[in-house]
PDB file of N, CA and C in Angstrom:
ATOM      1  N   UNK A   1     113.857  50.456 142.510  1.00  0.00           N
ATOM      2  CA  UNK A   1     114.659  49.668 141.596  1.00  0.00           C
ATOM      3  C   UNK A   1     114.814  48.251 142.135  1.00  0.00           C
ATOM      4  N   UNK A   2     115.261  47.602 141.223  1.00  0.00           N
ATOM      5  CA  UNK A   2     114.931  46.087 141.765  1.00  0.00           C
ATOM      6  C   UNK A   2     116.424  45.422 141.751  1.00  0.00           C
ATOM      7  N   UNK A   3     116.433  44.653 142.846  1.00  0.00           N
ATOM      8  CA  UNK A   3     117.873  44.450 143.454  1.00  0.00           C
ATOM      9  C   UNK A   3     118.271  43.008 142.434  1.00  0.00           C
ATOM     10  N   UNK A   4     119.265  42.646 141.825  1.00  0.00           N
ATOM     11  CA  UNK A   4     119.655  41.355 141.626  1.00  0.00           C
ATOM     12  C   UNK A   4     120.120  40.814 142.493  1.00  0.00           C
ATOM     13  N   UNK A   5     121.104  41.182 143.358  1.00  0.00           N
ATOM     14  CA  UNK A   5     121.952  40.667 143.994  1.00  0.00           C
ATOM     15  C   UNK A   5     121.774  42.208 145.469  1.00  0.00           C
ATOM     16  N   UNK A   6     121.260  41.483 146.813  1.00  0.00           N
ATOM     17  CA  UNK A   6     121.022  42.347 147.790  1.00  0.00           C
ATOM     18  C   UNK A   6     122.378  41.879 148.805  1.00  0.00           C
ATOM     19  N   UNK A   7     123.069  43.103 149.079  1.00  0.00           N
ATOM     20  CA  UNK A   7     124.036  43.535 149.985  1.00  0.00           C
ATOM     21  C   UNK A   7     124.346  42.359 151.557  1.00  0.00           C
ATOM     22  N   UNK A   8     125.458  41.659 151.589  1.00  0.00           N
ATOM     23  CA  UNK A   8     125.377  41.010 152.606  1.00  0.00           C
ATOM     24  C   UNK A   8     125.273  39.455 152.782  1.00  0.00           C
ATOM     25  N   UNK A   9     124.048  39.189 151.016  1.00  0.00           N
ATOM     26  CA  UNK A   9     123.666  38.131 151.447  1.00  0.00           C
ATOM     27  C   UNK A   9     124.617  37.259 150.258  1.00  0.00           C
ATOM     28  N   UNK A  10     124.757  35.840 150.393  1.00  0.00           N
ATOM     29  CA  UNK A  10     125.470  35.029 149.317  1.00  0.00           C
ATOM     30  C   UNK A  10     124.685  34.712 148.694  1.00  0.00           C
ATOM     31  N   UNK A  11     124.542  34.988 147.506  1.00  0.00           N
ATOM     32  CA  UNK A  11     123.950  34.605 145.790  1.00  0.00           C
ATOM     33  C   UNK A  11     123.685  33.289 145.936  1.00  0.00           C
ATOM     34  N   UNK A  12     122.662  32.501 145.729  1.00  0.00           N
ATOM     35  CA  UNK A  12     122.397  31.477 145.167  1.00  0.00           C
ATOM     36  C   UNK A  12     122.797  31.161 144.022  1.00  0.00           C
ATOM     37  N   UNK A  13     122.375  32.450 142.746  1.00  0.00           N
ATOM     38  CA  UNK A  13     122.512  31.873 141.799  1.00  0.00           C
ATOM     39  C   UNK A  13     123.758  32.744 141.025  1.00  0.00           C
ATOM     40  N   UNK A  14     124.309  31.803 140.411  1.00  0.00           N
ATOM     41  CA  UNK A  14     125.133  32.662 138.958  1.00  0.00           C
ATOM     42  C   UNK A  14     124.243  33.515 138.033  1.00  0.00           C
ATOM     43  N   UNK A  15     124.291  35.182 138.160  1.00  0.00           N
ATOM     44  CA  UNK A  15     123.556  35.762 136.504  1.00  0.00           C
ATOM     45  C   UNK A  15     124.549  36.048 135.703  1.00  0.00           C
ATOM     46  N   UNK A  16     124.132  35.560 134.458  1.00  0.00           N
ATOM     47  CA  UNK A  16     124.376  36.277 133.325  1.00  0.00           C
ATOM     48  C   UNK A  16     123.192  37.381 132.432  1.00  0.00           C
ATOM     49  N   UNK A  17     123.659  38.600 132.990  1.00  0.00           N
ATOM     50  CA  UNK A  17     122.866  39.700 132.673  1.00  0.00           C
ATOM     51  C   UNK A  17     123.031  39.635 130.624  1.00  0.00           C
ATOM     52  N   UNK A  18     121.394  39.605 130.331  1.00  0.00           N
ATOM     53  CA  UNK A  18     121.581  39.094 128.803  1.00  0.00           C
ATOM     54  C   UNK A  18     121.171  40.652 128.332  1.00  0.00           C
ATOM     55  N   UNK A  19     120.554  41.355 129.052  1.00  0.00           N
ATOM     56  CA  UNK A  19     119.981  42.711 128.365  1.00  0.00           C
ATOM     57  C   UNK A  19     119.607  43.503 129.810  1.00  0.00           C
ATOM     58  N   UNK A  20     119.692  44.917 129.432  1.00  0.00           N
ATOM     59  CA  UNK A  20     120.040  45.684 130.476  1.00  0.00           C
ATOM     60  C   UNK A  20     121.586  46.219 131.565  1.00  0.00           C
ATOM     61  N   UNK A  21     120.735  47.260 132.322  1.00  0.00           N
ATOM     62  CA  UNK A  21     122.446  48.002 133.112  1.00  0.00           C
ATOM     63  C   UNK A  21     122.023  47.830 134.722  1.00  0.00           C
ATOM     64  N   UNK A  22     123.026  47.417 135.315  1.00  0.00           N
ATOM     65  CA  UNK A  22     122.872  47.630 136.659  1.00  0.00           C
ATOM     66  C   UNK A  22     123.735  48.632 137.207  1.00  0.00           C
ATOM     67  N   UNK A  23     123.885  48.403 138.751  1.00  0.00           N
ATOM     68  CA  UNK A  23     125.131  49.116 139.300  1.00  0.00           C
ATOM     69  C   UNK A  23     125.744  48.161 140.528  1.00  0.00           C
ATOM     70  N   UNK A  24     126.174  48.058 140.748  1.00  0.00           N
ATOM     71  CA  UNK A  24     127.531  47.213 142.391  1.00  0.00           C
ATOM     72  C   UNK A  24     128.070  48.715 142.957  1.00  0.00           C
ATOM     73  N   UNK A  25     127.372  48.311 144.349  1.00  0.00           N
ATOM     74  CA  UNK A  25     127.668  49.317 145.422  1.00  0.00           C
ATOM     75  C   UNK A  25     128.090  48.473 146.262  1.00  0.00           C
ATOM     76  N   UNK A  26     128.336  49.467 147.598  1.00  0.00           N
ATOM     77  CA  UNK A  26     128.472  49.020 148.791  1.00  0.00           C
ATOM     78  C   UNK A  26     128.348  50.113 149.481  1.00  0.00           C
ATOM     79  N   UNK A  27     127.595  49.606 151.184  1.00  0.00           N
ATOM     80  CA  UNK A  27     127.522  50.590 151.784  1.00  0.00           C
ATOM     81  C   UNK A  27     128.794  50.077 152.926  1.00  0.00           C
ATOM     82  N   UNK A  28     128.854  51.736 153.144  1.00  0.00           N
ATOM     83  CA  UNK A  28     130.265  51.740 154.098  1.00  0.00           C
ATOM     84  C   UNK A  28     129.666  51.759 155.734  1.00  0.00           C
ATOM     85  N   UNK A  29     131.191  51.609 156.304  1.00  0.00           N
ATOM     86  CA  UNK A  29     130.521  51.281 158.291  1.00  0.00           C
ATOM     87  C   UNK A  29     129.401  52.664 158.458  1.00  0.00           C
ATOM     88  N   UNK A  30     130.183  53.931 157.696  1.00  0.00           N
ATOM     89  CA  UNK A  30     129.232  54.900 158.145  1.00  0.00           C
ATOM     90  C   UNK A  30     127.841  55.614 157.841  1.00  0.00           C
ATOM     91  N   UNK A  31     127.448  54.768 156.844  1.00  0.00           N
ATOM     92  CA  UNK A  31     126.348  54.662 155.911  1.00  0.00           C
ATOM     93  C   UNK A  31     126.059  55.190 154.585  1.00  0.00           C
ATOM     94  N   UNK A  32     127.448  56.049 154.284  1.00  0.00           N
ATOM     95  CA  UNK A  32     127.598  56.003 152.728  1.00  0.00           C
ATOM     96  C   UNK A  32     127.519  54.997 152.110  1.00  0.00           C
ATOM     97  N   UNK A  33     127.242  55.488 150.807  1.00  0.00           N
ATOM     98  CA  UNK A  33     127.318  54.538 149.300  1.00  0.00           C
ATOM     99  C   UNK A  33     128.409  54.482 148.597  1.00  0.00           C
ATOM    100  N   UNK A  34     128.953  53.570 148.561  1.00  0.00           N
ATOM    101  CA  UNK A  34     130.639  53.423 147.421  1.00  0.00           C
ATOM    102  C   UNK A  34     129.734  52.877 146.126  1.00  0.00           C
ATOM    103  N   UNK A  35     129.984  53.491 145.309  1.00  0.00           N
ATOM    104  CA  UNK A  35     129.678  52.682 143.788  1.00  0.00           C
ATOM    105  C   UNK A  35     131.355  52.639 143.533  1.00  0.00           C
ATOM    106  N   UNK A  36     130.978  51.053 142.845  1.00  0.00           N
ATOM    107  CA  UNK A  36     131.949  50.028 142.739  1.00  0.00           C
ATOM    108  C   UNK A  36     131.961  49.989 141.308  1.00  0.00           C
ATOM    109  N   UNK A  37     130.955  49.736 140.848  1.00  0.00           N
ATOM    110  CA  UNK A  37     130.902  49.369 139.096  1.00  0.00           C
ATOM    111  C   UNK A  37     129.850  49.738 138.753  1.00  0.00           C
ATOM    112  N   UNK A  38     129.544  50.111 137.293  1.00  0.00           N
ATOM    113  CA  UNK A  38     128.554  49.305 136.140  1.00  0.00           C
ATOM    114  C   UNK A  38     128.869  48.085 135.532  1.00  0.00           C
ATOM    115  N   UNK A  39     127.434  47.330 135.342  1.00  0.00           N
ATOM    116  CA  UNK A  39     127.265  46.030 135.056  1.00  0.00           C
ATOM    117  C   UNK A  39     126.662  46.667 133.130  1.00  0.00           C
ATOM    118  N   UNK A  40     127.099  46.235 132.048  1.00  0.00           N
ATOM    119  CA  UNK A  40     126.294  46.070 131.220  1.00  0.00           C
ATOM    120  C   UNK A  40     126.129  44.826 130.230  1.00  0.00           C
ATOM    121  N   UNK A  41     125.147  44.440 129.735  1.00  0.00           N
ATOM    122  CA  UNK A  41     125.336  43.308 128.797  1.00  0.00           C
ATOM    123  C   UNK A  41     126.010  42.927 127.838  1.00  0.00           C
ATOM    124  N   UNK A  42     126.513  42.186 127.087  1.00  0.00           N
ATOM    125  CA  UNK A  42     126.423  40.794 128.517  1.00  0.00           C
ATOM    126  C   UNK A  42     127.628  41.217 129.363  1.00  0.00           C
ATOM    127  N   UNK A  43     127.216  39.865 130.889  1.00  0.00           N
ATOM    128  CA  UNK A  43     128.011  40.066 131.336  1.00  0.00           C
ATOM    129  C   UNK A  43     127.885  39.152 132.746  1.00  0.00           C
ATOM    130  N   UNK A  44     128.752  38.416 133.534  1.00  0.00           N
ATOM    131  CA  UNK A  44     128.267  37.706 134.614  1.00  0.00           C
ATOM    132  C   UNK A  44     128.126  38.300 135.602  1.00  0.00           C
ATOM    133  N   UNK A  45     127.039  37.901 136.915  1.00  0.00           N
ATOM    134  CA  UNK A  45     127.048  38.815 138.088  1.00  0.00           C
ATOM    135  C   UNK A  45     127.270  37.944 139.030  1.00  0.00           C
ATOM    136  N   UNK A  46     127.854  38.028 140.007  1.00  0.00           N
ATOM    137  CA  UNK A  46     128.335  36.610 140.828  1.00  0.00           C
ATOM    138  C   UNK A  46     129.092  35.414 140.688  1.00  0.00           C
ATOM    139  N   UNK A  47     130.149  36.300 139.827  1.00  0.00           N
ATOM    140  CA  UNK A  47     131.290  34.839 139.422  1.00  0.00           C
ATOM    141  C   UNK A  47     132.467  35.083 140.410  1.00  0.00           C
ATOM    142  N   UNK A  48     132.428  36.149 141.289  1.00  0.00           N
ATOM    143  CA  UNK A  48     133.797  36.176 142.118  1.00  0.00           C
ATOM    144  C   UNK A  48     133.052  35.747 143.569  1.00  0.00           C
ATOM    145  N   UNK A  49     131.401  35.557 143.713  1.00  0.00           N
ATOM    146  CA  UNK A  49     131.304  34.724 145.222  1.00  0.00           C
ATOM    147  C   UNK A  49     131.014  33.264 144.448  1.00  0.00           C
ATOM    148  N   UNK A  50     131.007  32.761 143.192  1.00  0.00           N
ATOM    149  CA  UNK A  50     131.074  31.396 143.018  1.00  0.00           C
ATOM    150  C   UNK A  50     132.867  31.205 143.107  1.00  0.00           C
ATOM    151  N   UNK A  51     133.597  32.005 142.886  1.00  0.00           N
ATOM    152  CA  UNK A  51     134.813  31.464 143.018  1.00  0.00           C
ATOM    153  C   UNK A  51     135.461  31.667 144.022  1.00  0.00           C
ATOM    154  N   UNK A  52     135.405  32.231 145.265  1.00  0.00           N
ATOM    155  CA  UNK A  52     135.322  32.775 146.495  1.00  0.00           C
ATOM    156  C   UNK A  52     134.303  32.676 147.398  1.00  0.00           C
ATOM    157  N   UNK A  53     133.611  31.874 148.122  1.00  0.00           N
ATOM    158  CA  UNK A  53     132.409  31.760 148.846  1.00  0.00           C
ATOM    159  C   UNK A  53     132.324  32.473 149.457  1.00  0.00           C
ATOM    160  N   UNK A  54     133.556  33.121 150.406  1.00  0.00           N
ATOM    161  CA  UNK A  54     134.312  33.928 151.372  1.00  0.00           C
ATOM    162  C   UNK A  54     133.877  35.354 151.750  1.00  0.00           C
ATOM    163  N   UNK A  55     133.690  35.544 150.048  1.00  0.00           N
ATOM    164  CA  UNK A  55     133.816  37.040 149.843  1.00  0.00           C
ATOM    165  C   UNK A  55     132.359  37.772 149.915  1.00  0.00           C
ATOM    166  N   UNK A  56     132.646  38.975 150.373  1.00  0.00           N
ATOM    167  CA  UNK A  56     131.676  39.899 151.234  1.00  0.00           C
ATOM    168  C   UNK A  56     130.564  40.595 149.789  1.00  0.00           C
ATOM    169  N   UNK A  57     129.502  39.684 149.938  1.00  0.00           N
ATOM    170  CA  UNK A  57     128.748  40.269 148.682  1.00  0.00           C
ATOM    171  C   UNK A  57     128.089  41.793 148.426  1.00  0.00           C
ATOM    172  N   UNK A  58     128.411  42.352 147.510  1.00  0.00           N
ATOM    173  CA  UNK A  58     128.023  43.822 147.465  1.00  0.00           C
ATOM    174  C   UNK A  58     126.414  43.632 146.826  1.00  0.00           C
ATOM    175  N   UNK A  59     126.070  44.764 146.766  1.00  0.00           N
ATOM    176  CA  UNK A  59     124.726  44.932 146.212  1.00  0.00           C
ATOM    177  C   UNK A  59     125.175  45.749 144.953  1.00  0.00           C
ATOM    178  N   UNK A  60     124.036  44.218 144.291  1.00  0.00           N
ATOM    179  CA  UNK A  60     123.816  44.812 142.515  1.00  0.00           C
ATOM    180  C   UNK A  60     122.012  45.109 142.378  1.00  0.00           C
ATOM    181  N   UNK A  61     122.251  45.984 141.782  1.00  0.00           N
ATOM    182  CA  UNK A  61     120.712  46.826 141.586  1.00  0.00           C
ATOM    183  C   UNK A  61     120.733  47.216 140.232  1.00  0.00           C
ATOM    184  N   UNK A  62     119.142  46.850 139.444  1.00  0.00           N
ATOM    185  CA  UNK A  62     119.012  47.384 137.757  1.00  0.00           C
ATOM    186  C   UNK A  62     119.128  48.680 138.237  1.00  0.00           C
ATOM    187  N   UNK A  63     119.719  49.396 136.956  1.00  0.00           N
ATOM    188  CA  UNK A  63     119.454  50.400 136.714  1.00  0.00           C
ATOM    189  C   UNK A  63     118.120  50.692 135.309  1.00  0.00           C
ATOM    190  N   UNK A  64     117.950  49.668 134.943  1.00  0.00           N
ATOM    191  CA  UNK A  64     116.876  49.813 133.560  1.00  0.00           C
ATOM    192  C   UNK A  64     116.533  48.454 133.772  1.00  0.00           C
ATOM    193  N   UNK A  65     115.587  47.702 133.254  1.00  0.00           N
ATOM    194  CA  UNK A  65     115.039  46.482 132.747  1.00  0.00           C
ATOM    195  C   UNK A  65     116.247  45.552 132.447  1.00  0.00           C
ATOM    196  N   UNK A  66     116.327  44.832 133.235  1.00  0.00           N
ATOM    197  CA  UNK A  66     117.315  44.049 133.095  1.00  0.00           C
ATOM    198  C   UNK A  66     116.700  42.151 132.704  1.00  0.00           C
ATOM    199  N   UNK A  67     117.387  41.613 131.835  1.00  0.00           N
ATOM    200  CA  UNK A  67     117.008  40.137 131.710  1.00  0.00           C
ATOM    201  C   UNK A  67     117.928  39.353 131.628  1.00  0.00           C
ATOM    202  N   UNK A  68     118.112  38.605 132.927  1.00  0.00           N
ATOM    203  CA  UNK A  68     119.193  37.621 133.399  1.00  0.00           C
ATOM    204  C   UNK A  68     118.829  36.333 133.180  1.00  0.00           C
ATOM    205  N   UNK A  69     119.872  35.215 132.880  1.00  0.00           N
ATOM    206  CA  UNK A  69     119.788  33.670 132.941  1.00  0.00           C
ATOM    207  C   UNK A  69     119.980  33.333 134.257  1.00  0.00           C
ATOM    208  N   UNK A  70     119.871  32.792 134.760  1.00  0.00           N
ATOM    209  CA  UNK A  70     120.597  32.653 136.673  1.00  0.00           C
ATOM    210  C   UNK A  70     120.748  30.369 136.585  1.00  0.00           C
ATOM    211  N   UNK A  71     121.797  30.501 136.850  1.00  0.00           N
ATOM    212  CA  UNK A  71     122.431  29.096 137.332  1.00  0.00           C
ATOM    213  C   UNK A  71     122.579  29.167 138.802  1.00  0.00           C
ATOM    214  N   UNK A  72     121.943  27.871 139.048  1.00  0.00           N
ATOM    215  CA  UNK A  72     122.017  27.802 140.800  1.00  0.00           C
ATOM    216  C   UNK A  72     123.826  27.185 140.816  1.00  0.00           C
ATOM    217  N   UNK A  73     124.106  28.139 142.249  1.00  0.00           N
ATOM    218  CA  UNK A  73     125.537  27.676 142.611  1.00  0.00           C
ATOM    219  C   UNK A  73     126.039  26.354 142.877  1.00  0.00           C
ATOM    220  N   UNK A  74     124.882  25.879 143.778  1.00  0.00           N
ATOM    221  CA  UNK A  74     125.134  24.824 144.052  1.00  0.00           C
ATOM    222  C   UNK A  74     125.631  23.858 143.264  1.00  0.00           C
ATOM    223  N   UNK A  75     124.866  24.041 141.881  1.00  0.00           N
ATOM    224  CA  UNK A  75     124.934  22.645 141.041  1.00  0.00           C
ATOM    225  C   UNK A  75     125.857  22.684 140.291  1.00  0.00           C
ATOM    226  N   UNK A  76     125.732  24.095 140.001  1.00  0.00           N
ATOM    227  CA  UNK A  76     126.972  24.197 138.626  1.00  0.00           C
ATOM    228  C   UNK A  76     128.485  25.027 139.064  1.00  0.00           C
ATOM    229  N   UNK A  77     128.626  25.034 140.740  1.00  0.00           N
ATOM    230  CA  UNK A  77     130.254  25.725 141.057  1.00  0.00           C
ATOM    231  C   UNK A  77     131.178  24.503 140.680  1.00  0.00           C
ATOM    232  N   UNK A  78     130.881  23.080 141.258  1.00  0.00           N
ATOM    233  CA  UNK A  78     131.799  21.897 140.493  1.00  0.00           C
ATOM    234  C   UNK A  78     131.930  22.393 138.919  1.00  0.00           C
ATOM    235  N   UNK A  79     131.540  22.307 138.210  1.00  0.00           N
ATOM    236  CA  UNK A  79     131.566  22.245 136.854  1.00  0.00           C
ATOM    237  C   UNK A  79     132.099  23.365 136.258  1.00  0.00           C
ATOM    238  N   UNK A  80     131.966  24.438 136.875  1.00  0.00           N
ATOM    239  CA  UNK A  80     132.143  25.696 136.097  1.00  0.00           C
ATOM    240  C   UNK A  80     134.048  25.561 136.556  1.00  0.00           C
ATOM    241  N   UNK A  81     134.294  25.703 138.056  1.00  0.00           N
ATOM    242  CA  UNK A  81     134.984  25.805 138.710  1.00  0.00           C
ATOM    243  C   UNK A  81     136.203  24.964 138.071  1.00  0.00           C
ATOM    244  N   UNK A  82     136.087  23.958 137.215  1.00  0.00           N
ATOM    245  CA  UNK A  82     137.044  22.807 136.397  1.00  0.00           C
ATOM    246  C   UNK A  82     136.791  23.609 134.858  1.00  0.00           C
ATOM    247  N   UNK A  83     136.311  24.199 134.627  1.00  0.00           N
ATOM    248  CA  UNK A  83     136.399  24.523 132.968  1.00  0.00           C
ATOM    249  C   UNK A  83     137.157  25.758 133.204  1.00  0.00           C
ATOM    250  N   UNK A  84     138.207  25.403 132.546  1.00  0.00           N
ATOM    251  CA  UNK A  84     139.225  26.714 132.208  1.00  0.00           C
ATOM    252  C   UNK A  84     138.761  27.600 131.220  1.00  0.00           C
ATOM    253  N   UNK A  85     138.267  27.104 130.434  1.00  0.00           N
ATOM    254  CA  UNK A  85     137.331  28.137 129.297  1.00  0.00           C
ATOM    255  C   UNK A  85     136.961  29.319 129.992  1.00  0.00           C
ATOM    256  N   UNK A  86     135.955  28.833 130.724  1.00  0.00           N
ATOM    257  CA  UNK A  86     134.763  29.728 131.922  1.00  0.00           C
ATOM    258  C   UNK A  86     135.979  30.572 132.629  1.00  0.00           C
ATOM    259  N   UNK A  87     137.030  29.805 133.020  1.00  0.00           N
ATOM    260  CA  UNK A  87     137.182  30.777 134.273  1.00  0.00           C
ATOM    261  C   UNK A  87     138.720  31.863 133.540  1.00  0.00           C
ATOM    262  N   UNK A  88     139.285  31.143 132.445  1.00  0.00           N
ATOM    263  CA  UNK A  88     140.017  32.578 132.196  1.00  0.00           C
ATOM    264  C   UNK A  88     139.451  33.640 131.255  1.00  0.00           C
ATOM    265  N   UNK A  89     137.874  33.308 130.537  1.00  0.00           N
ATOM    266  CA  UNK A  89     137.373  34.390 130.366  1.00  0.00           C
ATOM    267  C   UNK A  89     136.562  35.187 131.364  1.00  0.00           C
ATOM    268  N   UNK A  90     136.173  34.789 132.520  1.00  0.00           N
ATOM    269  CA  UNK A  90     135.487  35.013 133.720  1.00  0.00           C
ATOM    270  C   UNK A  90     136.649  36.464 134.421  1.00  0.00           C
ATOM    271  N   UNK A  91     137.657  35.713 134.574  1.00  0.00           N
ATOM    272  CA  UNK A  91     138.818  36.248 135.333  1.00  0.00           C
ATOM    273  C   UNK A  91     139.531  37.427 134.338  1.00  0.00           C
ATOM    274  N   UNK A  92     139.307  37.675 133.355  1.00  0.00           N
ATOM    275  CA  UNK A  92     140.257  39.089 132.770  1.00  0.00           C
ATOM    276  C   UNK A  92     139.720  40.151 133.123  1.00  0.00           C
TER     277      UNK A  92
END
C-alpha cells in the first residue's frame, strides 16, 4: 500500500484527499499498531503539522486509490495560517 504521509517524518506538503480512503496509525515504543483514524473524501491530511510544526507525525497509508491535491507547506502555512475561513473549518 502506498504511504501518503510516512511515520516520523514532517509533511512537506498539505493533502487534500479528493477521492479515495486511507488510514492514520501509529506505531507504539513496543511495536504495535494504534489505528488512529479513517481518512475519507474529501478531506485534509496534514493540517494539524501545518498548524503545529511540533507535532509527532503519524503515518497515513491508502487504503484504495487515492487522488490528492498537495500544497507545499512552506509557501502556503503564511497564508492559510491568517485565513480564518481555512482554519475554523479545518479545526471542527
Amino acid at each position: 500500500m502506498t504511504y501518503i504521509v510516512q511515520e516520523g517524518q514532517q509533511p512537506s506538503w498539505l493533502f487534500y484527499l479528493t477521492r479515495g480512503r486511507a488510514r492514520l496509525y501509529a506505531t507504539l515504543a513496543n511495536g504495535r499498531v494504534s489505528l488512529i483514524d479513517f481518512f475519507a473524501a474529501p478531506c485534509f491530511i496534514g493540517e494539524i503539522e501545518l498548524i503545529d510544526k511540533d507535532h509527532e507525525p503519524r503515518a497515513v497509508q491508502a487504503i484504495e486509490e487515492c487522488w490528492c491535491l498537495a500544497l507545499p507547506m512552506k509557501h502556503y502555512r503564511p497564508l492559510l495560517l491568517n485565513d480564518t475561513l481555512f482554519l475554523r473549518k479545518t479545526l471542527r
